[in-house]
PDB file of N, CA and C in Angstrom:
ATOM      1  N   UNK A   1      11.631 -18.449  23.281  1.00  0.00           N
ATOM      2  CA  UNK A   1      10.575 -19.422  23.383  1.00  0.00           C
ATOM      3  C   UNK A   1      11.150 -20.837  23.525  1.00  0.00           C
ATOM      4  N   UNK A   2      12.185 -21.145  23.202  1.00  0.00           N
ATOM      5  CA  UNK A   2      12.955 -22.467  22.908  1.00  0.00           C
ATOM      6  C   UNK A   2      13.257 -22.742  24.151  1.00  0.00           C
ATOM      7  N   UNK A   3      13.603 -21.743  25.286  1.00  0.00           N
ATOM      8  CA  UNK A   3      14.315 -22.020  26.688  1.00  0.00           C
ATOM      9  C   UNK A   3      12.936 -22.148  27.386  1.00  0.00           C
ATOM     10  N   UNK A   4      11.911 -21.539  27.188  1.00  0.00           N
ATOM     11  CA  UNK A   4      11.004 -22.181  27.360  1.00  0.00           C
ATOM     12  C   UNK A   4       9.985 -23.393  27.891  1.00  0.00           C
ATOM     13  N   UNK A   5      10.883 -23.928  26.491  1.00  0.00           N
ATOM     14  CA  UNK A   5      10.274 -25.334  26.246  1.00  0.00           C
ATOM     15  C   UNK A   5      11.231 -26.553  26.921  1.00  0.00           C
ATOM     16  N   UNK A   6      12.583 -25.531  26.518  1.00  0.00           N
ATOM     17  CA  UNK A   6      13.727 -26.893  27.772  1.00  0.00           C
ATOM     18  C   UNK A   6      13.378 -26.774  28.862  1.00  0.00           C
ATOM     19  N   UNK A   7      13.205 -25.663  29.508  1.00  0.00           N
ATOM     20  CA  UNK A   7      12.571 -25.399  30.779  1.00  0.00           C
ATOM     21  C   UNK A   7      11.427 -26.302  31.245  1.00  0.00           C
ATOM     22  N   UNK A   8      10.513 -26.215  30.421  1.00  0.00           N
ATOM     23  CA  UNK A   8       9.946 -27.556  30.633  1.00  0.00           C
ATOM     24  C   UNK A   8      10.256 -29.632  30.943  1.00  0.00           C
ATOM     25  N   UNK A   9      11.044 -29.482  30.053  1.00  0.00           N
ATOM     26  CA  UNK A   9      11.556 -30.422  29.841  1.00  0.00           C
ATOM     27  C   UNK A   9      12.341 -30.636  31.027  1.00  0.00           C
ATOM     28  N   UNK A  10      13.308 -29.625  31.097  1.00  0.00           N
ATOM     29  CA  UNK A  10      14.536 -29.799  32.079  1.00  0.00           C
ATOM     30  C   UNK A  10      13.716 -30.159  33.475  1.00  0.00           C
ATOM     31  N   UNK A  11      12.655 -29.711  33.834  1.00  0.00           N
ATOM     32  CA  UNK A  11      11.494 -29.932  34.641  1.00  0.00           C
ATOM     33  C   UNK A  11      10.636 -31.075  35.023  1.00  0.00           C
ATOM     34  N   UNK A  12      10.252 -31.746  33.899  1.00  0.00           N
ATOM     35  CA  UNK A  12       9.931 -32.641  33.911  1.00  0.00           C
ATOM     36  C   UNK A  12      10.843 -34.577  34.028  1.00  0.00           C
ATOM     37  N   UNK A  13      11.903 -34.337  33.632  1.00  0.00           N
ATOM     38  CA  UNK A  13      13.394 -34.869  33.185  1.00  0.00           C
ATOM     39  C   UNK A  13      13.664 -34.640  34.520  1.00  0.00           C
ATOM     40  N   UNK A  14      14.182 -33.777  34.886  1.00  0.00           N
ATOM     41  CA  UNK A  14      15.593 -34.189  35.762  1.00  0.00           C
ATOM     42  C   UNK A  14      14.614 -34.205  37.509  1.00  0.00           C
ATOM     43  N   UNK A  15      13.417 -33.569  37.753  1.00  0.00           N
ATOM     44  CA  UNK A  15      13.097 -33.795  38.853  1.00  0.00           C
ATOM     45  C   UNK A  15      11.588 -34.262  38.977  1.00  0.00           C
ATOM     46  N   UNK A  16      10.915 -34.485  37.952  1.00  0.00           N
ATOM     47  CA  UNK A  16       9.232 -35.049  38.577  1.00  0.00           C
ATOM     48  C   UNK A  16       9.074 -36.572  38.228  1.00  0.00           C
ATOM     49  N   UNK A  17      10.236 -36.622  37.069  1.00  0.00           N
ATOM     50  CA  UNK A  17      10.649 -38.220  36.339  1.00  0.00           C
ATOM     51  C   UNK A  17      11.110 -39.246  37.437  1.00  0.00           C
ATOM     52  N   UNK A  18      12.591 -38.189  38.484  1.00  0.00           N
ATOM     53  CA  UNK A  18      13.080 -39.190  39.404  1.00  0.00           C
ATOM     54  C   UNK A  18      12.437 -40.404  39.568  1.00  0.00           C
ATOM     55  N   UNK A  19      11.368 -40.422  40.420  1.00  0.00           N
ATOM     56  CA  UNK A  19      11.014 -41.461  41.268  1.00  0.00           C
ATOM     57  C   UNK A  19      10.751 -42.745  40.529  1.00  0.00           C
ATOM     58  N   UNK A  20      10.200 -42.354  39.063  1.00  0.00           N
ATOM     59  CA  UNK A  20       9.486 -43.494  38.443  1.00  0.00           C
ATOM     60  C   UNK A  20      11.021 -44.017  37.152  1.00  0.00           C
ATOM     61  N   UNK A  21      12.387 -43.154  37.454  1.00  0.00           N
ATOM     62  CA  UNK A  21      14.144 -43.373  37.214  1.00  0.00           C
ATOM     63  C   UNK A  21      13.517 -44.635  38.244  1.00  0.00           C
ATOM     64  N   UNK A  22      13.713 -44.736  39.297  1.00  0.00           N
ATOM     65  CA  UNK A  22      14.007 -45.091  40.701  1.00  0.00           C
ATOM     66  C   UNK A  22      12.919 -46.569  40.529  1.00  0.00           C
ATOM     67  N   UNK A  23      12.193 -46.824  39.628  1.00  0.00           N
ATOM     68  CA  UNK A  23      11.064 -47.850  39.710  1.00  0.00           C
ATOM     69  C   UNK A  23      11.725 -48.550  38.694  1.00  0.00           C
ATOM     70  N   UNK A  24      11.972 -47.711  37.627  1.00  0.00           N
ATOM     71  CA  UNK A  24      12.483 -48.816  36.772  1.00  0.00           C
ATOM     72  C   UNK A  24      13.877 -49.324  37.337  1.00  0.00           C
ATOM     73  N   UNK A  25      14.338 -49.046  37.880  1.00  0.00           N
ATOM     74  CA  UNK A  25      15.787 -49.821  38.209  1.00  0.00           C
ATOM     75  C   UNK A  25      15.879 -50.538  39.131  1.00  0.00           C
ATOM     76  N   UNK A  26      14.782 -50.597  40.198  1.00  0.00           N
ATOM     77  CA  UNK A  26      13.955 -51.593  41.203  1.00  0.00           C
ATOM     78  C   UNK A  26      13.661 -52.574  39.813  1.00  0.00           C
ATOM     79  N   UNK A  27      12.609 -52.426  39.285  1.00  0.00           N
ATOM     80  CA  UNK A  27      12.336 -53.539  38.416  1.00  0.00           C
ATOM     81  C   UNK A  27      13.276 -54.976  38.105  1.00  0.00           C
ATOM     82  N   UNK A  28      14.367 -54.399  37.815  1.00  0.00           N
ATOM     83  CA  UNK A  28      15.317 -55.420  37.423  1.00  0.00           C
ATOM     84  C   UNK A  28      15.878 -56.003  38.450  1.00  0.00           C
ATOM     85  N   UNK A  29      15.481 -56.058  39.784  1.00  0.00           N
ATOM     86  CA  UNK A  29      15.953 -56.951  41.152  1.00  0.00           C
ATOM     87  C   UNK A  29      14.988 -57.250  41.752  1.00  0.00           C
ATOM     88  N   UNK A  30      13.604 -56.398  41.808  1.00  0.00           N
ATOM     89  CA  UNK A  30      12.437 -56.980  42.026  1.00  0.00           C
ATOM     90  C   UNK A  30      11.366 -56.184  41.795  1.00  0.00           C
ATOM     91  N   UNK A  31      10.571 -57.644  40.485  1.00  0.00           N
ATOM     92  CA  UNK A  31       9.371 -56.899  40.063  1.00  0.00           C
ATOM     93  C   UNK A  31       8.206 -56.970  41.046  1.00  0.00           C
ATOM     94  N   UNK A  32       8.152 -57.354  42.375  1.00  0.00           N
ATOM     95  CA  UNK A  32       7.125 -57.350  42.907  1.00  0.00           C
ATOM     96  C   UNK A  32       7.453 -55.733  43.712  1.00  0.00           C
ATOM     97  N   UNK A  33       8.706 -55.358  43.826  1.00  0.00           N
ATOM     98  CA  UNK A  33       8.310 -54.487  44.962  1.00  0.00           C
ATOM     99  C   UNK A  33       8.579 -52.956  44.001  1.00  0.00           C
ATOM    100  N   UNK A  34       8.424 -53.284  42.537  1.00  0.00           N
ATOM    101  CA  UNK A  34       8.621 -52.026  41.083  1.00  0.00           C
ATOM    102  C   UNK A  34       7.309 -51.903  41.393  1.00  0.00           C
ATOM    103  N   UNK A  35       6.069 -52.846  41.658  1.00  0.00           N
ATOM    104  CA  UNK A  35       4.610 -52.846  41.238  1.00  0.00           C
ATOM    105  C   UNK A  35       4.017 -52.573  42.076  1.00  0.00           C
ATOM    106  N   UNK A  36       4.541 -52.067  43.744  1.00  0.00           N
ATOM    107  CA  UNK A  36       3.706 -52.197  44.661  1.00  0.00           C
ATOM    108  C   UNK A  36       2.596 -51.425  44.692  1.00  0.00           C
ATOM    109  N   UNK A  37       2.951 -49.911  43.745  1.00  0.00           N
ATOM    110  CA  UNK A  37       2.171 -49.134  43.320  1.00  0.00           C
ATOM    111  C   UNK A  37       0.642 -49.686  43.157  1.00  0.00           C
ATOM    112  N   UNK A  38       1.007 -50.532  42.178  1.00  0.00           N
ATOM    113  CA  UNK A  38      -0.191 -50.572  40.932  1.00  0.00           C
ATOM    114  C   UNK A  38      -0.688 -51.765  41.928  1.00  0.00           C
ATOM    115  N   UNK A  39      -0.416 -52.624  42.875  1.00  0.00           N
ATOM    116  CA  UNK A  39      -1.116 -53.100  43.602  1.00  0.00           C
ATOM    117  C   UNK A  39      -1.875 -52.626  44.535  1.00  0.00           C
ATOM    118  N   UNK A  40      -1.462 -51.497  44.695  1.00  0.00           N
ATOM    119  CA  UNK A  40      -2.300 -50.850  45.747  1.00  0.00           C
ATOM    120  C   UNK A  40      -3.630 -49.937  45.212  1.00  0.00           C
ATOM    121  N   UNK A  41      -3.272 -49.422  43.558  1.00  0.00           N
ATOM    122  CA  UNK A  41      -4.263 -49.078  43.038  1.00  0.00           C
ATOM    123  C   UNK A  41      -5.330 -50.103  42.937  1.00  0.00           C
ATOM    124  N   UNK A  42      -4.711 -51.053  42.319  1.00  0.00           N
ATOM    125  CA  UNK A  42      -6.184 -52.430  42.350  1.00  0.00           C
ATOM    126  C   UNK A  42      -6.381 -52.593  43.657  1.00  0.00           C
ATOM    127  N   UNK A  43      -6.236 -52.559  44.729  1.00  0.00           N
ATOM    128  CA  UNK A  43      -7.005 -53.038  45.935  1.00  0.00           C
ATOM    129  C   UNK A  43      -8.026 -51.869  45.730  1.00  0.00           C
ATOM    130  N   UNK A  44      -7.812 -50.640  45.700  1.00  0.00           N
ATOM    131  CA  UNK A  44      -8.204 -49.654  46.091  1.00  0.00           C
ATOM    132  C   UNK A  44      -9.641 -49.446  45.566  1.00  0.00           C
ATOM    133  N   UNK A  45      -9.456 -50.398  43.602  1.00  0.00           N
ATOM    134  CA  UNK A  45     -10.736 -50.032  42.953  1.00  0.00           C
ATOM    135  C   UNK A  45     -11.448 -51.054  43.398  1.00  0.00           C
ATOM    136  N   UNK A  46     -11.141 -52.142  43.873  1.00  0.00           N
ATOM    137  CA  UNK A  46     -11.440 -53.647  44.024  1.00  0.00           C
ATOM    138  C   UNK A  46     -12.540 -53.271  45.499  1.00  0.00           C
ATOM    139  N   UNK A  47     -12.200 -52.387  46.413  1.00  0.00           N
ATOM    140  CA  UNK A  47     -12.839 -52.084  47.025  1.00  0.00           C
ATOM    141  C   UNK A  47     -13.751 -51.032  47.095  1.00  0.00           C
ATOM    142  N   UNK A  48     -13.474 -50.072  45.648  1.00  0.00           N
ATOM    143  CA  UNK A  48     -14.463 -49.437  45.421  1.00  0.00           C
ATOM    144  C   UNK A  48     -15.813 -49.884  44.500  1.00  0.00           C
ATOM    145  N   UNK A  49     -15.429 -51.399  44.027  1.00  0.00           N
ATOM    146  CA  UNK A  49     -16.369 -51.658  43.536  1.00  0.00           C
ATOM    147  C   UNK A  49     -16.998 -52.486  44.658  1.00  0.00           C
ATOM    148  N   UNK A  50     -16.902 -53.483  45.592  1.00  0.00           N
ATOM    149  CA  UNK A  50     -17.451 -54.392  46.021  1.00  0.00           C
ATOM    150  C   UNK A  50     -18.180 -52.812  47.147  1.00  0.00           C
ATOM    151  N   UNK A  51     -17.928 -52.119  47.814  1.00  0.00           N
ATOM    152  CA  UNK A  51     -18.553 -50.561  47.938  1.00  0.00           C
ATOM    153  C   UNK A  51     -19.651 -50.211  47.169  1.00  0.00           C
ATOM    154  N   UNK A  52     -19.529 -50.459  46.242  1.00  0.00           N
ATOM    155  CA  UNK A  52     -20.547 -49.748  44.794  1.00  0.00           C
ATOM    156  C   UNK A  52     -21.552 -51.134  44.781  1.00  0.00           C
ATOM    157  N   UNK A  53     -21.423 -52.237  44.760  1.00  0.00           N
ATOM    158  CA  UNK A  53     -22.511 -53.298  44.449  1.00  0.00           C
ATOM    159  C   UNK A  53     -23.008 -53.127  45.768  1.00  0.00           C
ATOM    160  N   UNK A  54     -22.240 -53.195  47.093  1.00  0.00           N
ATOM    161  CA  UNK A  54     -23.444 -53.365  48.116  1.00  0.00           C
ATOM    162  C   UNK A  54     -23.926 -52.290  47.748  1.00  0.00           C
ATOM    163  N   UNK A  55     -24.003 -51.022  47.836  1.00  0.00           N
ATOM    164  CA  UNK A  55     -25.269 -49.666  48.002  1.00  0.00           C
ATOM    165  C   UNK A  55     -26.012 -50.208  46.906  1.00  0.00           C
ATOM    166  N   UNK A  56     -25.790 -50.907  45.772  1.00  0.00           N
ATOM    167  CA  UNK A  56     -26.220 -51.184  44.648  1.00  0.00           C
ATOM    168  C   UNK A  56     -27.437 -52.015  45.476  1.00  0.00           C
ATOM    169  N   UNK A  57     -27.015 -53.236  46.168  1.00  0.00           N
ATOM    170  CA  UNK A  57     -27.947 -54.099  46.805  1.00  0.00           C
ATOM    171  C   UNK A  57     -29.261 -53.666  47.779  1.00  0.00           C
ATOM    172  N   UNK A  58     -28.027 -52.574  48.210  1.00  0.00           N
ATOM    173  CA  UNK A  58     -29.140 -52.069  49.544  1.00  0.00           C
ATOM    174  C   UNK A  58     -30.537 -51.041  48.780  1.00  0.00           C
ATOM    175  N   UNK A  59     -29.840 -50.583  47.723  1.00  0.00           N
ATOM    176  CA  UNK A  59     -31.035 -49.802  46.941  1.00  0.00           C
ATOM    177  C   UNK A  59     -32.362 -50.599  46.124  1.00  0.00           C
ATOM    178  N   UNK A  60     -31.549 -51.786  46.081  1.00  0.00           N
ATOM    179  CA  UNK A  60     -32.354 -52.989  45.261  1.00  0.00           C
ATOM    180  C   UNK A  60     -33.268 -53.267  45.946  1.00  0.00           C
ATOM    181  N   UNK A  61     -32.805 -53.545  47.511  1.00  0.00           N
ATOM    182  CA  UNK A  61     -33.836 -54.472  48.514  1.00  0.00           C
ATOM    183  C   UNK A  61     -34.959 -53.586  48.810  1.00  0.00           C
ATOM    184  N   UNK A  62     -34.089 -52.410  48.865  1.00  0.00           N
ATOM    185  CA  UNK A  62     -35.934 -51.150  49.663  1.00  0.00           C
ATOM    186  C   UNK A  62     -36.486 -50.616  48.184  1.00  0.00           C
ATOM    187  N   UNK A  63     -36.178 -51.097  47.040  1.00  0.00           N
ATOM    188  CA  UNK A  63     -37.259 -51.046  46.091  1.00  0.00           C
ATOM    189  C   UNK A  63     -36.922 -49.447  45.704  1.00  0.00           C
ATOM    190  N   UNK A  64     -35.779 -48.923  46.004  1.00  0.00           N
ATOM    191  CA  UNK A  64     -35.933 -47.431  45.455  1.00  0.00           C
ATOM    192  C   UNK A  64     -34.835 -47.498  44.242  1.00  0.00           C
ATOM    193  N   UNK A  65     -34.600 -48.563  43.180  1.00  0.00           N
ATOM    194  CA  UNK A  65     -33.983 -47.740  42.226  1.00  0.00           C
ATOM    195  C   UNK A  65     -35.111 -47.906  41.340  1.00  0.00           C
ATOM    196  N   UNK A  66     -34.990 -47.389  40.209  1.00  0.00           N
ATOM    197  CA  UNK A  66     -35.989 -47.300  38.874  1.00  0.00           C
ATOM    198  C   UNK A  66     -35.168 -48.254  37.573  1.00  0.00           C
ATOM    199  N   UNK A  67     -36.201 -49.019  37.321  1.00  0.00           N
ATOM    200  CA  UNK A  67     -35.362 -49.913  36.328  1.00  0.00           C
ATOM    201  C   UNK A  67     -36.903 -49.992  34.708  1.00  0.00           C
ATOM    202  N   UNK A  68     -37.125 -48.583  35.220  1.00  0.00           N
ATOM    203  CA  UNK A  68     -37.702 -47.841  33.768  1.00  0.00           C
ATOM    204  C   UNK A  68     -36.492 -47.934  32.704  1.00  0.00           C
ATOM    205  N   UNK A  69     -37.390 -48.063  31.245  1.00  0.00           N
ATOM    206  CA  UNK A  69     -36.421 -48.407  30.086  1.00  0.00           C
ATOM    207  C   UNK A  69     -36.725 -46.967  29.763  1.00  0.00           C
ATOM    208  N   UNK A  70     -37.685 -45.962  30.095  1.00  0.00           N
ATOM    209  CA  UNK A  70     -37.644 -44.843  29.732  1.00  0.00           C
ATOM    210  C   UNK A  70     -37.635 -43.992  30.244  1.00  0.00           C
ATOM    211  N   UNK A  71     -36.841 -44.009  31.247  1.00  0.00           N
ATOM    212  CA  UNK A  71     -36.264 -42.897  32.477  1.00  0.00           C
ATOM    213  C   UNK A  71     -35.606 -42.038  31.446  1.00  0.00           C
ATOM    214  N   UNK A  72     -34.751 -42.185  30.403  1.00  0.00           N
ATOM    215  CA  UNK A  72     -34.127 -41.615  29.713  1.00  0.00           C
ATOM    216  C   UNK A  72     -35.011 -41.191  28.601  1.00  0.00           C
ATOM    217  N   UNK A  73     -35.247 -39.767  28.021  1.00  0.00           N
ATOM    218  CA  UNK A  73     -35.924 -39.287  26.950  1.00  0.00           C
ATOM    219  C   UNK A  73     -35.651 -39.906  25.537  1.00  0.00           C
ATOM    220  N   UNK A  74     -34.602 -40.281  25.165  1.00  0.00           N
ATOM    221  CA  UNK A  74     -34.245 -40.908  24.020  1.00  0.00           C
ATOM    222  C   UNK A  74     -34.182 -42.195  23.936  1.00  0.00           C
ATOM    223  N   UNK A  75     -34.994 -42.828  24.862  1.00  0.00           N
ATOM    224  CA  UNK A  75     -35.474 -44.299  24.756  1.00  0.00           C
ATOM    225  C   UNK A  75     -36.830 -44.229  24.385  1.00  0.00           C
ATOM    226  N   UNK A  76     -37.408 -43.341  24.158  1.00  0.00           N
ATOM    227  CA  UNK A  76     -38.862 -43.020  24.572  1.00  0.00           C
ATOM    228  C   UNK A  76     -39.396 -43.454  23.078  1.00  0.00           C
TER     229      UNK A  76
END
């Protein structure tokens, strides 16, 4: 059961870890291009929200959302 569990490890460690080995050692010569990642995640939500308010708008203008306080049974 113990080989197992290195097995795991040895798994996780020596080959799925690499890349984000490979980020941190970018980091220390440049933190803009360690982060490009996580910049690309924020564009990504940044445009899933400004996405989400227009339909938000467009549902507003033709009068079809419900802004009942007791749409929900346990407001009731």
């Amino acid at each position: 059961m113990k080989s197992f569990f290195e097995g795991i490890a040895s798994l996780f460690v020596d080959f799925l870890f690499v890349p984000f080995d490979g980020l941190r050692k970018l980091e220390l010569s440049n933190w803009w291009a360690a982060n490009t990642l996580n910049w690309i995640f924020i564009l990504i939500c940044c445009g899933a929200m400004v996405y989400w308010i227009k339909q938000l708008n467009i549902f507003k203008a033709n009068n079809e959302d419900e802004q009942d306080t007791t749409a929900h049974s346990f407001l009731k």
